[in-house]
N, C-alpha and C. Protein backbone atom coordinates (compact mmCIF):
# COMPACT_ATOMS: atom_id res chain seq x y z
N UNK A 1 106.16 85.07 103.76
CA UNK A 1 106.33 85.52 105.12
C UNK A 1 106.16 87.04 105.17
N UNK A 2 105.61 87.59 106.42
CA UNK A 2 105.36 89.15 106.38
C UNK A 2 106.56 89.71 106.74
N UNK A 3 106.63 91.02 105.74
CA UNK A 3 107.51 91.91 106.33
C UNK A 3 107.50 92.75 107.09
N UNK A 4 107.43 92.81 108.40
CA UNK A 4 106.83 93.57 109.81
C UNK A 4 107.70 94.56 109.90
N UNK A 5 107.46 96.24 109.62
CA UNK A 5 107.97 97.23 110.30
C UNK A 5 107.59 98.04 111.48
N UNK A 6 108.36 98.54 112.13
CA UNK A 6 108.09 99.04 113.22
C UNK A 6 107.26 100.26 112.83
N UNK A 7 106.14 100.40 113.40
CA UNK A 7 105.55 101.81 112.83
C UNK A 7 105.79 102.72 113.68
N UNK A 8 105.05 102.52 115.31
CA UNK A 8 105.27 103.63 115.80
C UNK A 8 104.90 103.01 117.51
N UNK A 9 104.76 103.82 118.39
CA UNK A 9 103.94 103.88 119.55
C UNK A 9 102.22 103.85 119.56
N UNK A 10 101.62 102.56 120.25
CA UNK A 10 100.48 102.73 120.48
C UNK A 10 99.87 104.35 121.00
N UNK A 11 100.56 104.49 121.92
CA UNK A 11 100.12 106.03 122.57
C UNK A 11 99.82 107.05 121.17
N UNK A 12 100.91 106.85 120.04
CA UNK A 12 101.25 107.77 119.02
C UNK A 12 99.78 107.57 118.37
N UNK A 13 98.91 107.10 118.23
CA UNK A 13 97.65 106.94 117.50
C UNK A 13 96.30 107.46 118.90
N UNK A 14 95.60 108.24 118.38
CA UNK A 14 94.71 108.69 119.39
C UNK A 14 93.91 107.56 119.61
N UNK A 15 93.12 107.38 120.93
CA UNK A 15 92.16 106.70 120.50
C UNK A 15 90.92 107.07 119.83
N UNK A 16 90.35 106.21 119.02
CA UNK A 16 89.24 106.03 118.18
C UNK A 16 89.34 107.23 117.50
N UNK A 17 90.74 107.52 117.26
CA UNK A 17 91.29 108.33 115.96
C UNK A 17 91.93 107.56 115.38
N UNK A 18 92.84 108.28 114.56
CA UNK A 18 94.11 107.89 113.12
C UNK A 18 95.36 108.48 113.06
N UNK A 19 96.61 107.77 112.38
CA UNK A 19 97.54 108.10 112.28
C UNK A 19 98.03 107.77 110.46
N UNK A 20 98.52 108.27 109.83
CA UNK A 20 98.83 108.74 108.78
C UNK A 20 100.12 108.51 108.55
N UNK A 21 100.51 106.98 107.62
CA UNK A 21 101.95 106.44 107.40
C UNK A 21 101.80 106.97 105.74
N UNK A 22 102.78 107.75 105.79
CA UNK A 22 103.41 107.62 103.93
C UNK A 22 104.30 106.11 103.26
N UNK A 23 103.46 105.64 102.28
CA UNK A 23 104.14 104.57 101.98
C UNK A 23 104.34 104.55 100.17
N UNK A 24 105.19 103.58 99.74
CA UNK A 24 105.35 103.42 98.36
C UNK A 24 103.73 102.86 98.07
N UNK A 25 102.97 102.55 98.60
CA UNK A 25 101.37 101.99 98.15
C UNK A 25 100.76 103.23 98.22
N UNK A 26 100.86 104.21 98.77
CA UNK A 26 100.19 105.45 99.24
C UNK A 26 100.07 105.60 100.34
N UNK A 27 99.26 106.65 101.20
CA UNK A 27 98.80 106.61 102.31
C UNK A 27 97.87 106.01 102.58
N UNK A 28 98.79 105.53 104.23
CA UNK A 28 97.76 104.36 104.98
C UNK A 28 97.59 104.87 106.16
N UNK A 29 96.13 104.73 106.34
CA UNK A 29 95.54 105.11 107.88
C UNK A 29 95.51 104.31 109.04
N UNK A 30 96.12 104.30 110.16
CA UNK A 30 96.18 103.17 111.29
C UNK A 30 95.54 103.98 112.40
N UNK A 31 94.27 103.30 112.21
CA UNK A 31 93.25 103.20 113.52
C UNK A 31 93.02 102.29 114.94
N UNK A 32 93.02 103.15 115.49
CA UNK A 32 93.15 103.12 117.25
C UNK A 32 91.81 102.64 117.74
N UNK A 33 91.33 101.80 117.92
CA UNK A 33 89.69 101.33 118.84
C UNK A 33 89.53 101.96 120.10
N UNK A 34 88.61 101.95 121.09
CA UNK A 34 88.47 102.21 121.91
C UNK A 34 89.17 101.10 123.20
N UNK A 35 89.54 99.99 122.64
CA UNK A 35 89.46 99.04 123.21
C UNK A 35 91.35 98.73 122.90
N UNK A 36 91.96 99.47 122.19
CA UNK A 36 93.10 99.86 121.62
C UNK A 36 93.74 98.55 121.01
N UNK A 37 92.78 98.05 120.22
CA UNK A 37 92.64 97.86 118.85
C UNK A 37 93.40 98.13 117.59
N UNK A 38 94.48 97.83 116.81
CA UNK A 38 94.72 99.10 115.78
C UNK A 38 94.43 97.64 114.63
N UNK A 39 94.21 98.68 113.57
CA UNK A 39 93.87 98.39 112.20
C UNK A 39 94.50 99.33 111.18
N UNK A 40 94.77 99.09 109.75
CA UNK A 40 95.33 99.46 108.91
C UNK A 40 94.66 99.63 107.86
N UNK A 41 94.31 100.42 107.02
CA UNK A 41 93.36 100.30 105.70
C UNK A 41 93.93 101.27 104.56
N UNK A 42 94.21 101.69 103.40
CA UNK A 42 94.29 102.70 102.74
C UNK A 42 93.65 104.06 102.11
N UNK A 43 94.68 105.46 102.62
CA UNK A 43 93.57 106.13 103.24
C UNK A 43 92.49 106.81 102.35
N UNK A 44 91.62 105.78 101.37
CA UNK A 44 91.04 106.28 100.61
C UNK A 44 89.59 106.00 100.55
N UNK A 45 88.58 106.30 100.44
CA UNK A 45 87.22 105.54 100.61
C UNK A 45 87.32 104.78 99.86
N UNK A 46 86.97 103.79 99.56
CA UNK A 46 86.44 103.19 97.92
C UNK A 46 85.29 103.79 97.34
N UNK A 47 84.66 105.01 97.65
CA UNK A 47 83.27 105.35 96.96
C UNK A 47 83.65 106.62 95.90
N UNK A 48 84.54 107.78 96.73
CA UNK A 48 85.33 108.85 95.96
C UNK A 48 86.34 108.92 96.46
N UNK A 49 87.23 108.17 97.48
CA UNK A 49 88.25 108.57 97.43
C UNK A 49 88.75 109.41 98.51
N UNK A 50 87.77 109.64 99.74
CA UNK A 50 87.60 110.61 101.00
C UNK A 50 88.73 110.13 101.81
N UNK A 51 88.92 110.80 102.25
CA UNK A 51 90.80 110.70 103.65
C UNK A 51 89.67 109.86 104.61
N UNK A 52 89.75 108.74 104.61
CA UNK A 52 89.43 107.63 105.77
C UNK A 52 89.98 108.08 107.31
N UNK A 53 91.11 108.62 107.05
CA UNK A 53 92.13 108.75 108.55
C UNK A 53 91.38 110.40 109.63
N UNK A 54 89.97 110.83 108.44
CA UNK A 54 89.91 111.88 109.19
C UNK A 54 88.21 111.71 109.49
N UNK A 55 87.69 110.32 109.46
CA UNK A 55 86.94 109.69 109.50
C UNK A 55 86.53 109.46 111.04
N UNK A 56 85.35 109.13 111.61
CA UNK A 56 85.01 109.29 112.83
C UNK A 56 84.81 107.38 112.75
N UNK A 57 85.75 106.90 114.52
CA UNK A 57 86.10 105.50 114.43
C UNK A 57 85.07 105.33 115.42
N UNK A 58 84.09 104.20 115.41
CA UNK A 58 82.99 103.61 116.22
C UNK A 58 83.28 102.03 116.20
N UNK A 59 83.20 101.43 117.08
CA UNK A 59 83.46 99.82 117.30
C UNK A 59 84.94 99.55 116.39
N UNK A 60 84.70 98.67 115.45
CA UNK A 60 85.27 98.14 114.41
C UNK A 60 85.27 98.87 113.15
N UNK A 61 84.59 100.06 113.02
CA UNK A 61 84.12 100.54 111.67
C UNK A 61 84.98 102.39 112.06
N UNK A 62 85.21 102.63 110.45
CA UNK A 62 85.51 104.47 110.57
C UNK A 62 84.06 104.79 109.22
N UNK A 63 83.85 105.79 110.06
CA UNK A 63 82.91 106.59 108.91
C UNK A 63 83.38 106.87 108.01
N UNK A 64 83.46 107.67 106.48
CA UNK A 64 84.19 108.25 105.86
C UNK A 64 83.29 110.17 106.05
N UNK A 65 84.56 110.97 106.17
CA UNK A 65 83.67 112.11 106.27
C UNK A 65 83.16 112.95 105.10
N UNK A 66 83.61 112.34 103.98
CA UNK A 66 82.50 113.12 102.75
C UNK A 66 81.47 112.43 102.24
N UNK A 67 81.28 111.55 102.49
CA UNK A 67 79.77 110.61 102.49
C UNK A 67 79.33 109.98 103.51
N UNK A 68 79.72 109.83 104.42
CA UNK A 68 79.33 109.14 105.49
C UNK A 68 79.17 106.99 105.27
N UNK A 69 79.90 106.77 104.06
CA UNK A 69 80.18 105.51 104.20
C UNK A 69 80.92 104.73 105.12
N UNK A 70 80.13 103.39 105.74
CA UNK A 70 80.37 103.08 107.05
C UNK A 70 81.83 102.23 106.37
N UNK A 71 83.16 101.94 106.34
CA UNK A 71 83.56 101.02 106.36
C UNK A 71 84.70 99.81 107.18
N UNK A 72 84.02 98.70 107.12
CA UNK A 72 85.07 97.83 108.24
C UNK A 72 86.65 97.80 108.66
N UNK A 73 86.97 97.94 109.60
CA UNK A 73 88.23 98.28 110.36
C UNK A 73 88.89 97.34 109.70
N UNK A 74 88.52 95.84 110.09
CA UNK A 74 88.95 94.79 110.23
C UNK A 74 89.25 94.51 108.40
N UNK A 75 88.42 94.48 107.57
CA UNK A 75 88.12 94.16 106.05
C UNK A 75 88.69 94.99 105.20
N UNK A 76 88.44 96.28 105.77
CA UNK A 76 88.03 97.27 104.65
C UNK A 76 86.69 97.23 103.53
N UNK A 77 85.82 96.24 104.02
CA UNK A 77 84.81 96.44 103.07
C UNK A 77 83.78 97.68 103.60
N UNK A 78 83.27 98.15 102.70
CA UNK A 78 82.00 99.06 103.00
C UNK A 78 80.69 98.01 103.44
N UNK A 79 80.07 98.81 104.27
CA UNK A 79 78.93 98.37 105.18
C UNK A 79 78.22 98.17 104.07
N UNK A 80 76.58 97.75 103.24
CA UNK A 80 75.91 97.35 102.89
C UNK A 80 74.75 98.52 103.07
N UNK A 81 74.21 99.02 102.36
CA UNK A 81 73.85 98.76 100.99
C UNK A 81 75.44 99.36 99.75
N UNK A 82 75.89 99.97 100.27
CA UNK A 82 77.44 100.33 99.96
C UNK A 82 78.14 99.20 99.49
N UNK A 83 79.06 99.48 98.32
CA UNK A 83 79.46 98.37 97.67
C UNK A 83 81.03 98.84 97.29
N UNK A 84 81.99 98.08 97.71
CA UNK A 84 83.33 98.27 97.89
C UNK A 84 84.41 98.18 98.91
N UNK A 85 85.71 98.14 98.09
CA UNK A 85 86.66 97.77 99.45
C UNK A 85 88.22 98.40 99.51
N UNK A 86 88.68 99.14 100.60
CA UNK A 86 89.19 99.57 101.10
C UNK A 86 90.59 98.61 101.51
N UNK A 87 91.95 98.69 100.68
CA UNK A 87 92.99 97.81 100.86
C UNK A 87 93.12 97.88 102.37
N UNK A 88 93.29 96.78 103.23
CA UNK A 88 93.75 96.65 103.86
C UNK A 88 94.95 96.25 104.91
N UNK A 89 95.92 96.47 105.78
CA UNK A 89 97.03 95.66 105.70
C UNK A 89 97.36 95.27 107.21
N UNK A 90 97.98 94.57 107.26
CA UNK A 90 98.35 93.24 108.45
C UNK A 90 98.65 94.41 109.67
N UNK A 91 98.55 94.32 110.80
CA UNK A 91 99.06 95.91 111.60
C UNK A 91 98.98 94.33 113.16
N UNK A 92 100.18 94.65 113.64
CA UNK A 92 99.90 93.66 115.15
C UNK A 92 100.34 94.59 116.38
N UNK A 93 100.04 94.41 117.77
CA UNK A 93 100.57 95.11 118.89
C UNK A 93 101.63 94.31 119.39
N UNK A 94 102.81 94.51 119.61
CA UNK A 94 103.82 93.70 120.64
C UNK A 94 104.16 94.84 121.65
N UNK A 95 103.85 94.27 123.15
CA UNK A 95 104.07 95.34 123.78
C UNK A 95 103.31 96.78 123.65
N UNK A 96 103.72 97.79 124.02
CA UNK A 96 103.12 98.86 122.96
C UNK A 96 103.64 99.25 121.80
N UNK A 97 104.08 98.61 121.08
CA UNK A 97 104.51 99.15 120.04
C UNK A 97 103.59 98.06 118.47
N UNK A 98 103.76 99.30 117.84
CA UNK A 98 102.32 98.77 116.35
C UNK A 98 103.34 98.81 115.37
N UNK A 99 103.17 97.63 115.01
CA UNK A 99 103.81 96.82 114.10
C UNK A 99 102.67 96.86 112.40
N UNK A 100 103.36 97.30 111.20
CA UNK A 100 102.44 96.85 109.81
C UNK A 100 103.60 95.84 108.88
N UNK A 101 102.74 95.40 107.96
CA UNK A 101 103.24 94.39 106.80
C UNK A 101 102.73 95.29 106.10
N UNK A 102 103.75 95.41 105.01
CA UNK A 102 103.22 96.10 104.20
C UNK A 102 103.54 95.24 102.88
């Protein structure tokens, strides 16, 4: 069963920006859609390791900003021809408030 903590306020995440949780896994980035959307991933590329959370968010996907690797909101996998994956974790909306499993 998931262990659901309260993270924060939807408002508290920009849209089709990031917000930045310190956790015992490391830092995790929770992304805002345009469509206010949130997703959870760890904030690391899988290629070197780039801050994902300062990454530019388009549809479902954040760029990474020191390579420009596309990777999925939803997965955490990297787009193709790119090869790798980005932990991802459970994140739900109740109300406005954003809920993660960690």
């Amino acid at each position: 069963m998931a262990n659901w903590k309260k993270l924060c306020a939807l408002d508290d995440i920009p849209r089709l920006g990031s917000r930045v949780v310190k956790s015992a896994k490391g830092d995790i980035a929770v992304f805002r859609t345009a469509d206010d959307e949130v997703f959870a991933l760890h904030d690391k590329c899988p290629h070197k390791g780039g801050p994902l959370s300062q990454g530019f968010v388009a549809g479902k996907v954040v760029t990474c900003p020191m390579h420009s690797w596309k990777i999925q909101l939803e997965s955490g996998a990297a787009d193709a021809p790119d090869v790798g994956c980005a932990r991802s974790f459970a994140v739900k909306l109740e109300g406005d408030t954003v809920w993660i499993s960690l």
